[in-house]
N, C-alpha and C. Protein backbone atom coordinates (compact mmCIF):
# COMPACT_ATOMS: atom_id res chain seq x y z
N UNK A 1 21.75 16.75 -7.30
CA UNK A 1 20.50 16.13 -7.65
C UNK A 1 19.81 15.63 -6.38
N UNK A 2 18.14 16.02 -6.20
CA UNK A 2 17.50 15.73 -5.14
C UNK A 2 17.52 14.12 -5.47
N UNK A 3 17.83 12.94 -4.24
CA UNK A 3 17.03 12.09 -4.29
C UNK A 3 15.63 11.98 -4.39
N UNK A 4 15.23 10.79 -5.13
CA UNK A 4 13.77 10.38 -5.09
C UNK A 4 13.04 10.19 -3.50
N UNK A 5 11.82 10.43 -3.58
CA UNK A 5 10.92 10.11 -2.32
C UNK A 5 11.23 8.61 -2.41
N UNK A 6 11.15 8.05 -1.17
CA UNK A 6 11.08 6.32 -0.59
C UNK A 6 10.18 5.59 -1.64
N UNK A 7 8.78 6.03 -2.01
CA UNK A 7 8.06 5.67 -2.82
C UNK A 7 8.11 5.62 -4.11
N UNK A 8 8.45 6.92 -4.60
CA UNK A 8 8.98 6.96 -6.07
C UNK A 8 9.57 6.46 -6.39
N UNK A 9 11.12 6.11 -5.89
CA UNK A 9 12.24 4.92 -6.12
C UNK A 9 11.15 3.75 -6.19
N UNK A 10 10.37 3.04 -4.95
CA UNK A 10 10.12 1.55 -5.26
C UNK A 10 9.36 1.73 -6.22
N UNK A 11 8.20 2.09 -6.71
CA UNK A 11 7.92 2.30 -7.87
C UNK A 11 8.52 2.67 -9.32
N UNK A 12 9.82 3.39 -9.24
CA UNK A 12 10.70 2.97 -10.47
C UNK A 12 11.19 1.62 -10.22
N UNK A 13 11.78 1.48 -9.53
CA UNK A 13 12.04 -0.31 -9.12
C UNK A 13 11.42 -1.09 -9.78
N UNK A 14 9.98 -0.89 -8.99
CA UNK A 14 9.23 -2.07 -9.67
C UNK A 14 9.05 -2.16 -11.27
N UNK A 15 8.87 -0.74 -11.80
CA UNK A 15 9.12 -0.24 -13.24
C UNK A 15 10.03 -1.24 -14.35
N UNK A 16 11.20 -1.11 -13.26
CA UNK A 16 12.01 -1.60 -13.99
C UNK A 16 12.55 -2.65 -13.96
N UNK A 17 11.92 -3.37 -13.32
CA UNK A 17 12.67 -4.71 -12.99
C UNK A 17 11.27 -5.76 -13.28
N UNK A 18 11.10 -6.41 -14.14
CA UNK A 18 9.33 -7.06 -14.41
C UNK A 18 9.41 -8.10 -13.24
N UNK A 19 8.41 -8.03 -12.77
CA UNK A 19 7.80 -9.18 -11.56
C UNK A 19 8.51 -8.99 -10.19
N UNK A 20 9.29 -7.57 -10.34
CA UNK A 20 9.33 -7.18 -9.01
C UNK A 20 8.02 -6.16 -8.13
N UNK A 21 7.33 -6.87 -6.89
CA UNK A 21 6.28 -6.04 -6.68
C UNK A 21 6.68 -5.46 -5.67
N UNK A 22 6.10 -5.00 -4.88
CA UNK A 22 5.91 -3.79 -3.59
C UNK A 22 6.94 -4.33 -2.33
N UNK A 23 6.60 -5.64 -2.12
CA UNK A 23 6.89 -6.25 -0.96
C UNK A 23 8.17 -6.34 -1.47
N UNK A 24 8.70 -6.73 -2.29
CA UNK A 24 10.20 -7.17 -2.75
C UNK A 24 10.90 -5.72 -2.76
N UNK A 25 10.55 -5.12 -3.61
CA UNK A 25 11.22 -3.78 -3.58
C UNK A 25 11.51 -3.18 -2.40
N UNK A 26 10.29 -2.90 -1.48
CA UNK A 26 10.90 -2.41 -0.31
C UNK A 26 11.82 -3.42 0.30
N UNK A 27 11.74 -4.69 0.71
CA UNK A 27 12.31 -5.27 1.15
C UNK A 27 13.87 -5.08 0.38
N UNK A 28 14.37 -4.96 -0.62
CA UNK A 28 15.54 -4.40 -1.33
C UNK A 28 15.96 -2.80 -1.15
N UNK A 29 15.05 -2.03 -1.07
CA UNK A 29 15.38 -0.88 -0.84
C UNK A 29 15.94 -0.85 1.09
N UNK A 30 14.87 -1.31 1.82
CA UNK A 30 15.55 -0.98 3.01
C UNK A 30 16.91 -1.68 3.25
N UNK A 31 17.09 -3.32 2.90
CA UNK A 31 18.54 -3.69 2.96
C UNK A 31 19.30 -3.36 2.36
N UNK A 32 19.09 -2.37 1.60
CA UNK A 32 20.48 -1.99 0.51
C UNK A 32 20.38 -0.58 1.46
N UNK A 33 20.10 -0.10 2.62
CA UNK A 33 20.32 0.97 3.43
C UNK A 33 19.49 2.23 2.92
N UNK A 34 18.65 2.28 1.72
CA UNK A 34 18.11 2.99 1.61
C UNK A 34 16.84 4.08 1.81
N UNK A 35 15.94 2.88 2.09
CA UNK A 35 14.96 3.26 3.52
C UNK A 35 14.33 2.34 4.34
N UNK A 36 13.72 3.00 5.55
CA UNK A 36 13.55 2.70 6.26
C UNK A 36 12.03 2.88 6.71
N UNK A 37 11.32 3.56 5.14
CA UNK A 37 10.34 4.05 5.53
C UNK A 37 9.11 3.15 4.61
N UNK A 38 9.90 2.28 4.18
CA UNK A 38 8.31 1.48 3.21
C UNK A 38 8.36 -0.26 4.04
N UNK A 39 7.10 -0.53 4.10
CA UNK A 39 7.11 -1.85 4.92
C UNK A 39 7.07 -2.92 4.06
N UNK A 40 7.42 -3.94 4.76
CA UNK A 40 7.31 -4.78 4.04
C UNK A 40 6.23 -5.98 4.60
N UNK A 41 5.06 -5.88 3.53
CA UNK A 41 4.16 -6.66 4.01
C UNK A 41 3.82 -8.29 4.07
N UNK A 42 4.71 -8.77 4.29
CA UNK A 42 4.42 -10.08 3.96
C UNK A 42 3.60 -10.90 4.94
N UNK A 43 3.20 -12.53 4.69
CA UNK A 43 2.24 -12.95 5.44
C UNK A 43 2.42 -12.52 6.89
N UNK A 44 3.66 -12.76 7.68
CA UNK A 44 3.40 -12.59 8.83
C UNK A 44 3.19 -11.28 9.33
N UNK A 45 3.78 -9.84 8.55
CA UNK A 45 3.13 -9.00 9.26
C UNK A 45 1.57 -8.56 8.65
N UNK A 46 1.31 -9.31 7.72
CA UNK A 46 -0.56 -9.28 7.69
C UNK A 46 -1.63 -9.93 8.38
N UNK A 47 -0.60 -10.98 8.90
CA UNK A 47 -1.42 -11.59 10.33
C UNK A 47 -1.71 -11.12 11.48
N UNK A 48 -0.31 -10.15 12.01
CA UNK A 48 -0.22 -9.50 12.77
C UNK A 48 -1.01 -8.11 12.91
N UNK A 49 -1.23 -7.89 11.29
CA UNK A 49 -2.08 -6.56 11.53
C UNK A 49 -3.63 -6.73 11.71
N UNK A 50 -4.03 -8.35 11.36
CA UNK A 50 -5.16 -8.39 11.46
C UNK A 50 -5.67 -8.53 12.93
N UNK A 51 -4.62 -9.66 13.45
CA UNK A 51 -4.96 -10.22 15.25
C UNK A 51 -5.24 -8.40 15.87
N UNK A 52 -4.08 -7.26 15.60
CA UNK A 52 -4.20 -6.23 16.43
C UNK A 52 -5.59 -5.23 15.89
N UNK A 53 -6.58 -6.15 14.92
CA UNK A 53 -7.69 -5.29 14.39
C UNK A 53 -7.10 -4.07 13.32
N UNK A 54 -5.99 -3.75 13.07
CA UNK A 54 -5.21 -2.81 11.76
C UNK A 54 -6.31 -3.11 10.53
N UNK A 55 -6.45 -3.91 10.19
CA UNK A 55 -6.79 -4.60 9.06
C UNK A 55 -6.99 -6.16 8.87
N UNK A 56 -7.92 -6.20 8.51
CA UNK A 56 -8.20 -7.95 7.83
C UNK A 56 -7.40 -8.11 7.20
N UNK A 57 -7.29 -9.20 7.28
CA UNK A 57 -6.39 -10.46 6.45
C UNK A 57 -6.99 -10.55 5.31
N UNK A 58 -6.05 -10.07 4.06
CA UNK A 58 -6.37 -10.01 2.64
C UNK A 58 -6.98 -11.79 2.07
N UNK A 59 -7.85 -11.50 1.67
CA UNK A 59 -8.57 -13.11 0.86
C UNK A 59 -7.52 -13.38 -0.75
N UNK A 60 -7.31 -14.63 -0.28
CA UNK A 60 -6.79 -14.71 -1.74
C UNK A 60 -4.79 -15.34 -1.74
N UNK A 61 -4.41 -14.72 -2.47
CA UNK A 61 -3.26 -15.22 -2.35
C UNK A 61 -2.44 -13.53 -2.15
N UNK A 62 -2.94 -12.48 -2.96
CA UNK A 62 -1.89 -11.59 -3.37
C UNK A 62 -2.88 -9.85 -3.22
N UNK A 63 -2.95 -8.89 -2.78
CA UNK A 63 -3.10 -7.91 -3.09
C UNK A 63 -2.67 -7.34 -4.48
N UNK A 64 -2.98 -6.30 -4.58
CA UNK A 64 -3.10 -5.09 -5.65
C UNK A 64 -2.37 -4.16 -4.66
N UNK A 65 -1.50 -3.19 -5.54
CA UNK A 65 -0.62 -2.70 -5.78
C UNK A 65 -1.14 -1.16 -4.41
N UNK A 66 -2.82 -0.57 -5.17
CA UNK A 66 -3.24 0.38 -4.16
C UNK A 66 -3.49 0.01 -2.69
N UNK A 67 -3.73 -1.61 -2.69
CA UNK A 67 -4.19 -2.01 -1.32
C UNK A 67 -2.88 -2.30 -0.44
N UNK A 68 -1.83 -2.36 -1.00
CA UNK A 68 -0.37 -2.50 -0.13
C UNK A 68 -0.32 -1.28 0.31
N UNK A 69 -0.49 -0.27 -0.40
CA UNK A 69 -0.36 1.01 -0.02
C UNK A 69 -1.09 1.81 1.15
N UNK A 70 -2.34 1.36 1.11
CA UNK A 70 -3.26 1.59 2.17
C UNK A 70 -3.20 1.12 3.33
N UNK A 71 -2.60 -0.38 3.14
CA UNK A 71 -1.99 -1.06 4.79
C UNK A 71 -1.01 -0.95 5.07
N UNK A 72 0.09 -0.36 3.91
CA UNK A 72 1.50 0.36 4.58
C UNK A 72 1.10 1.32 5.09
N UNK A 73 0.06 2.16 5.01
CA UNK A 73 -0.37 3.72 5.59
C UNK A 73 -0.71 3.00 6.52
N UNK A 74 -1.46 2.42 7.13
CA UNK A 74 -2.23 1.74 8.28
C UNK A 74 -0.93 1.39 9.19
N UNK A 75 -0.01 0.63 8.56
CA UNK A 75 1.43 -0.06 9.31
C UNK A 75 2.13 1.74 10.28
N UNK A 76 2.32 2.51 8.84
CA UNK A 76 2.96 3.41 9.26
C UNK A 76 2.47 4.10 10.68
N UNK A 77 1.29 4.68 10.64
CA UNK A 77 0.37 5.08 11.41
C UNK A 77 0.94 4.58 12.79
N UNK A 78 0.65 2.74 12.66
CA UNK A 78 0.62 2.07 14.13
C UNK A 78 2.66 2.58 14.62
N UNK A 79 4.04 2.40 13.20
CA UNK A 79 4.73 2.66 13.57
C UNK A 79 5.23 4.30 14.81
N UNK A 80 4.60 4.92 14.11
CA UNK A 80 4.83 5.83 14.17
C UNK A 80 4.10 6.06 15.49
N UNK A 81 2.86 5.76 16.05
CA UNK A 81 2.65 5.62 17.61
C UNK A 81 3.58 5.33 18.56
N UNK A 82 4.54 4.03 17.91
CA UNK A 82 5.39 3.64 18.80
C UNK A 82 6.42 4.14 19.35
N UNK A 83 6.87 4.61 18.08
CA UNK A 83 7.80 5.48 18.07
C UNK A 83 9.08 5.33 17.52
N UNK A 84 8.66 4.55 16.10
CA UNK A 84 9.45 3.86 15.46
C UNK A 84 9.70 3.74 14.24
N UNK A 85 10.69 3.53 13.13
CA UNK A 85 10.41 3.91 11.69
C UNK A 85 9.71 2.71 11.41
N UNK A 86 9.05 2.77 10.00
CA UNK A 86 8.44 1.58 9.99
C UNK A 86 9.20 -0.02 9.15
N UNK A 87 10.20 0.24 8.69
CA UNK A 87 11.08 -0.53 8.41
C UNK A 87 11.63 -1.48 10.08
N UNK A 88 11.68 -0.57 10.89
CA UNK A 88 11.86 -1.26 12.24
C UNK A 88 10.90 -1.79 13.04
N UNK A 89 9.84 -1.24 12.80
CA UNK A 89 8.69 -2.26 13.66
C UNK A 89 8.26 -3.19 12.15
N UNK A 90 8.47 -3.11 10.80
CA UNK A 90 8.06 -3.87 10.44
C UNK A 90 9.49 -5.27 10.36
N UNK A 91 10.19 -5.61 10.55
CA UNK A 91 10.82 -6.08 10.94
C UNK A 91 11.05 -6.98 12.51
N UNK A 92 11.09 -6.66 13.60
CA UNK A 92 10.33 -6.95 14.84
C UNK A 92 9.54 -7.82 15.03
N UNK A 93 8.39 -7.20 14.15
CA UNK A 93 6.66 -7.89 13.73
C UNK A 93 7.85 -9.23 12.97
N UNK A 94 7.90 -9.08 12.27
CA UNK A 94 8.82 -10.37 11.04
C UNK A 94 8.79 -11.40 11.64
N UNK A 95 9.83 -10.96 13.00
CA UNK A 95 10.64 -11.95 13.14
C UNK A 95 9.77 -12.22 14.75
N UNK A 96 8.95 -11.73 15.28
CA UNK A 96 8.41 -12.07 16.49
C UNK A 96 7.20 -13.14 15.36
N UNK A 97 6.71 -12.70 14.65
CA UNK A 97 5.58 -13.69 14.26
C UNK A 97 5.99 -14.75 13.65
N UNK A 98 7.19 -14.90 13.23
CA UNK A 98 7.88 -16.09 12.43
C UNK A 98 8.09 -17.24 13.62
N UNK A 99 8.63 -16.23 14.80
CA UNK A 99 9.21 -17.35 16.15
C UNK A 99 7.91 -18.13 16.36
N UNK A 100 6.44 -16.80 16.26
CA UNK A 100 5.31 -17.51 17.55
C UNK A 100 5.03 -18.81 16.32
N UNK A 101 4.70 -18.49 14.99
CA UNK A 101 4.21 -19.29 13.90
C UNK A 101 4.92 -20.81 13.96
N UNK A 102 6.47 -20.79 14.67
CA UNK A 102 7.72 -21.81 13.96
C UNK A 102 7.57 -22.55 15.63
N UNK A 103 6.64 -21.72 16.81
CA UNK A 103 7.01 -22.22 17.88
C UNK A 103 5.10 -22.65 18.10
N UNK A 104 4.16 -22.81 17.45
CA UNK A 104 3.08 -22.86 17.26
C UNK A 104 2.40 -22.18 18.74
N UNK A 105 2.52 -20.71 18.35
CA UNK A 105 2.27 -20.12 19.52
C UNK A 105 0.75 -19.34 19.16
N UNK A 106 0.87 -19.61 17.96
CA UNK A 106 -0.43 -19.16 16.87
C UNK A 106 -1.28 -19.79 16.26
């Protein structure tokens, strides 16, 4: 049996599990070793994508489901310049913007 695409899984995920959304799922899919290829967008790497011009900083509290998708394409994009999966630069981003945020470098 073919595995599912990275996407298809978090989307059965989310399917199946009520009030699990995008950000959680991937964030479960990549630590359970499964990929490495869906980001996980949370505040600090949406800050980060805004300071580098990627994208504005979403208004509000929460995106929609198509607009995670469009700034994971945007994330991927910048990963993939680097030369990096995007589970790994989104991670990096995590934890470098958590330090500058916790060290008020921001």
């Amino acid at each position: 049996m073919k595995p599912l695409p990275d996407r298809t899984l978090r989307q059965t995920l989310m399917s199946l599990v009520d009030g699990l959304g995008p950000k959680q799922a991937s964030m479960f899919l990549r630590d359970a070793g499964r990929s490495m290829n869906l980001a996980v967008l949370d505040r600090h790497v949406l800050v980060f994508m805004d300071r580098l011009g990627l994208a504005p900083l979403p208004s509000g509290r929460g995106i929609r489901f198509a607009e995670y998708v469009r700034r994971e394409d945007i994330f991927a994009q910048f990963a993939q310049r680097l030369g990096y999966s995007v589970g790994c630069v989104d991670r990096a981003v995590w934890v470098t913007m958590r330090v500058a945020r916790e060290e008020k470098l921001l």
